[in-house]
Protein backbone atom coordinates (compact mmCIF):
# COMPACT_ATOMS: atom_id res chain seq x y z
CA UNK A 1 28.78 102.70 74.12
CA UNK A 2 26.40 100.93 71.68
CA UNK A 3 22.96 101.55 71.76
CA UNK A 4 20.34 98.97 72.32
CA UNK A 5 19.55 96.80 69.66
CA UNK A 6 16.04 96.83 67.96
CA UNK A 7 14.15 93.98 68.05
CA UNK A 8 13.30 92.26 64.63
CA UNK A 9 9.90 93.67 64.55
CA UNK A 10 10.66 97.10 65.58
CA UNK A 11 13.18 97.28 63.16
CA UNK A 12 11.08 96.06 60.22
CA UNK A 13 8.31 98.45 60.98
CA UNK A 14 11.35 101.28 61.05
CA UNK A 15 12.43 100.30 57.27
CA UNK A 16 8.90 100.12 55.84
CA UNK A 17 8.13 103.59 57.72
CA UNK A 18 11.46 104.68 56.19
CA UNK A 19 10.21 103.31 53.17
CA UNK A 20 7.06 105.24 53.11
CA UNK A 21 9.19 108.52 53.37
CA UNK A 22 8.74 109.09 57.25
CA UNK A 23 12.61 110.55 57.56
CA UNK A 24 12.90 109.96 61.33
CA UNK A 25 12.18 105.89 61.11
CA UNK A 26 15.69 106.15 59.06
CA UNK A 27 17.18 108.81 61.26
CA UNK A 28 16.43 106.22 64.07
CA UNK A 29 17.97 103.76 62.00
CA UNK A 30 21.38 105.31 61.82
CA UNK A 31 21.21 105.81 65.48
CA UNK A 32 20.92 102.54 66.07
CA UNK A 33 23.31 101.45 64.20
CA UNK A 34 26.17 103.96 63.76
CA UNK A 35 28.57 103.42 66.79
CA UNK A 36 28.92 99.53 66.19
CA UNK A 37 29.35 100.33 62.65
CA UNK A 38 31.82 102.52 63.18
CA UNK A 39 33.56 100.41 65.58
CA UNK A 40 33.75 97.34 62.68
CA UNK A 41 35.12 100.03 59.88
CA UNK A 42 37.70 101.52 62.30
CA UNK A 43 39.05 97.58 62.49
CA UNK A 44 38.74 97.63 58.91
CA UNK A 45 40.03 101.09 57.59
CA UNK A 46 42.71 101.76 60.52
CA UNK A 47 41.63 105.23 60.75
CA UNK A 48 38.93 106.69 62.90
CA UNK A 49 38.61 109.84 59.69
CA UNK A 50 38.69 107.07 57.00
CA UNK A 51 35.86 104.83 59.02
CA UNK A 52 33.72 108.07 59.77
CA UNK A 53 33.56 108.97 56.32
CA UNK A 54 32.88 104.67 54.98
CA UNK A 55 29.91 105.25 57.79
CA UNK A 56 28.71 108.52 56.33
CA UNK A 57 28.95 106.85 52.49
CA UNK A 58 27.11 103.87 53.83
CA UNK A 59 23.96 105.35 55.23
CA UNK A 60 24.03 107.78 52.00
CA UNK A 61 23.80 104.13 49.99
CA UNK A 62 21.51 102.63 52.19
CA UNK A 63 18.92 105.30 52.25
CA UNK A 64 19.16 105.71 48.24
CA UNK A 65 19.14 101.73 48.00
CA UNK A 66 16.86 100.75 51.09
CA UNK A 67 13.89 99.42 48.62
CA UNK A 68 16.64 96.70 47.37
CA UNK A 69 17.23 95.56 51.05
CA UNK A 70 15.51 91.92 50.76
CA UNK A 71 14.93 91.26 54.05
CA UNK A 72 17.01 87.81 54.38
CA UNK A 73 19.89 89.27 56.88
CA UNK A 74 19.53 91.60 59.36
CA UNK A 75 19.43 95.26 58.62
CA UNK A 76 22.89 95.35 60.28
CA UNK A 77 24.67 92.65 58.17
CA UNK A 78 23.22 94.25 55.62
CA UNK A 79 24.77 98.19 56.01
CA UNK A 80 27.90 96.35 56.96
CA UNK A 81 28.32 94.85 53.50
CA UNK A 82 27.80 98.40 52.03
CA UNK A 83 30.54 100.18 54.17
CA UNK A 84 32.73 97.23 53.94
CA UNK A 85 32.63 97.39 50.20
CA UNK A 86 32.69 101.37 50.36
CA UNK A 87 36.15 100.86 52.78
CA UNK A 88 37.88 98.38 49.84
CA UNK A 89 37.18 100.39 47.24
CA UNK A 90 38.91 103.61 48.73
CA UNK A 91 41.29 101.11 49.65
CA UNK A 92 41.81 100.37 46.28
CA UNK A 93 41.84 104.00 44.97
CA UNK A 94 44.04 105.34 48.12
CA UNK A 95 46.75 102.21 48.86
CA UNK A 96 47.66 104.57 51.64
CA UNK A 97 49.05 102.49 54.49
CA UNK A 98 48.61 103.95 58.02
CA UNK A 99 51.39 103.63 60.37
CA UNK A 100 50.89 102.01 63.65
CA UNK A 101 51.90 105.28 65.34
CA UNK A 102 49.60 107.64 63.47
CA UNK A 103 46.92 104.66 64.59
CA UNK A 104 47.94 105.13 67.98
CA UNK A 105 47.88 108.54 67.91
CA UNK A 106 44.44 109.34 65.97
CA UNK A 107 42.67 106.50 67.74
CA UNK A 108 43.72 107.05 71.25
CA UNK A 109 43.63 103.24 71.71
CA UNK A 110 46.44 101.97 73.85
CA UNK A 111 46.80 98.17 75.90
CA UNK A 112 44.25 98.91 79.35
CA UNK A 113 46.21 98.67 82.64
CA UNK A 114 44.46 95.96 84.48
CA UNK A 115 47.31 95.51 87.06
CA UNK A 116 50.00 93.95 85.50
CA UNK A 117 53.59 95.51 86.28
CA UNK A 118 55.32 97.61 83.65
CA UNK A 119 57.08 95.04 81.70
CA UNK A 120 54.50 92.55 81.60
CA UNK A 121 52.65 95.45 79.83
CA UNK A 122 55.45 96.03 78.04
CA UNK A 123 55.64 92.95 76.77
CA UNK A 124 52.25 92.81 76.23
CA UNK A 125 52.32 95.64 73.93
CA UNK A 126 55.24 94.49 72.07
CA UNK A 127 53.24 91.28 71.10
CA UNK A 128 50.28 93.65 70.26
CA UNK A 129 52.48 96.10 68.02
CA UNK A 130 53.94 92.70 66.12
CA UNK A 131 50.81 91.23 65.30
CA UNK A 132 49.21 94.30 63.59
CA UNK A 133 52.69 94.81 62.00
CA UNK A 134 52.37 91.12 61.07
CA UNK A 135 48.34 92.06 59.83
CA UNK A 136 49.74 94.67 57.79
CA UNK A 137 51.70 92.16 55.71
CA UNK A 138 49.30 89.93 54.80
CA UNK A 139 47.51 89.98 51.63
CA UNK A 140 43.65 92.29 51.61
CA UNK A 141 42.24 89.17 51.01
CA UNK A 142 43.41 87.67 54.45
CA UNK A 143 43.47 90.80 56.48
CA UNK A 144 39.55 91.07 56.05
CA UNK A 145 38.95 87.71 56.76
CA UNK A 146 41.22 87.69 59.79
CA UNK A 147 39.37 91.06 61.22
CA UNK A 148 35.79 89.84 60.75
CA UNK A 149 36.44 86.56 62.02
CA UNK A 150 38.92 87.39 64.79
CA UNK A 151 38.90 91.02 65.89
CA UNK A 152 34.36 91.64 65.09
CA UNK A 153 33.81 87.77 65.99
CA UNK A 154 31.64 87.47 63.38
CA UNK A 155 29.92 83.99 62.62
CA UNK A 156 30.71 81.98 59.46
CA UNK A 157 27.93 82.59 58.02
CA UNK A 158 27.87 85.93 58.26
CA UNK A 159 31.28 86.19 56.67
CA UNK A 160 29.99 84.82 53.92
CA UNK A 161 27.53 86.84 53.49
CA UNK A 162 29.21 89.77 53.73
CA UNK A 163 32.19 88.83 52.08
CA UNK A 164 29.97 86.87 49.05
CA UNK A 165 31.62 83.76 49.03
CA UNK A 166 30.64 80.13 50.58
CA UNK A 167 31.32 79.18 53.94
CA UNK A 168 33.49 76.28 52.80
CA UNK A 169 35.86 79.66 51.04
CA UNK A 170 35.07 81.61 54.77
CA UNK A 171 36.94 78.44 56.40
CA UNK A 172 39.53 77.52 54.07
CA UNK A 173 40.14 81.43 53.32
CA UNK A 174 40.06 81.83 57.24
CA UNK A 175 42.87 78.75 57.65
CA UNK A 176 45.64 80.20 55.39
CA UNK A 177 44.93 84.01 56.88
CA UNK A 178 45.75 81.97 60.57
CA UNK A 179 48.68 80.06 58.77
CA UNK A 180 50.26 83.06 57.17
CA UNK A 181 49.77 85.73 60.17
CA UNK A 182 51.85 82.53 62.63
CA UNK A 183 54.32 82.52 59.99
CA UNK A 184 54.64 86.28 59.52
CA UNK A 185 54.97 86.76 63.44
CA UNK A 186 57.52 84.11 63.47
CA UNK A 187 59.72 85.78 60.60
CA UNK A 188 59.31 89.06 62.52
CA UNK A 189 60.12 87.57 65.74
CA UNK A 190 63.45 85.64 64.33
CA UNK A 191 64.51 89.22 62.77
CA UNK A 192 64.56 90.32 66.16
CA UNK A 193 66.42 87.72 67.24
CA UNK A 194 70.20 88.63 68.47
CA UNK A 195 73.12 87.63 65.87
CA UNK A 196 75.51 85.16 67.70
């Protein structure tokens, strides 16, 4: 469960304390924000060891750097561009792919039973397991944009923020990830297609 939000204000006056070297305004900080964070880096790394250790890293950074933090996005949008940018780069340096199963497994997360009969969830899961096959085989680029837009719900804007580009690249960027995902699903569903 997330914890409640700061307001604004309350949050402010916990950065400049933390800026002032009172330790606890930060520890309340990472309090705040760590579960959500973690929930948006498991989307992104896959892997609940990978997006504890991208959360760790990012409050590391964001103490160190916390004088640079401008104040013209929320404190939030803010950390999230550091541990996103921490998760690609050990991307980069890894280009370990997790399996669906070891997701599964390490995660715990399965489709909820809310009352459908076994094959509906069945099928239900099937579709699930295809489209984050079909993530898998889009390009970084897409994937991201696809996760933060789709999975976090995440406004344009914030995309672009976090992602450093305009919105006009967020949308158009956002289009082809749609376009290529439908067409990837479609290839994998024709593969499973019976020969006549």
């Amino acid at each position: 469960m997330f914890r409640k939000k700061p307001r604004v204000a309350e949050e402010a006056q916990l950065i400049d304390r933390a800026l002032q070297g009172d330790r606890s305004a930060f520890t309340e900080l990472v309090t705040t924000n760590q579960d959500r964070l973690f929930a948006s880096m498991l989307q992104v790394t896959g892997s609940p060891d990978e997006a504890e250790e991208v959360v760790q890293e990012a409050f590391i950074r964001a103490f160190i750097k916390l004088d640079t933090f401008q104040r013209n996005s929320q404190f939030f949008t803010w950390l999230y561009r550091i541990a996103f940018n921490s998760a690609l780069t050990r991307r980069r340096r890894k280009r370990a792919r997790v399996s669906l199963d070891h997701y599964r497994e390490s995660t715990g997360l399965e489709i909820s039973d809310d009352g459908d009969g076994v094959d509906e969830r069945m099928l239900r899961g099937e579709r699930v397991d295809m489209v984050r096959s079909a993530m898998h085989t889009l390009s970084e680029e897409h994937r991201i944009i696809l996760v933060l837009r789709e999975m976090e719900d995440h406004p344009y804007e914030t995309i672009a923020e976090i992602l450093e580009i305009s919105i006009g690249t967020v949308r158009s960027r956002l289009n082809r990830a749609r376009r290529q995902l439908k067409l990837a699903i479609e290839n994998m569903q024709r593969a499973e297609e019976p020969k006549r």
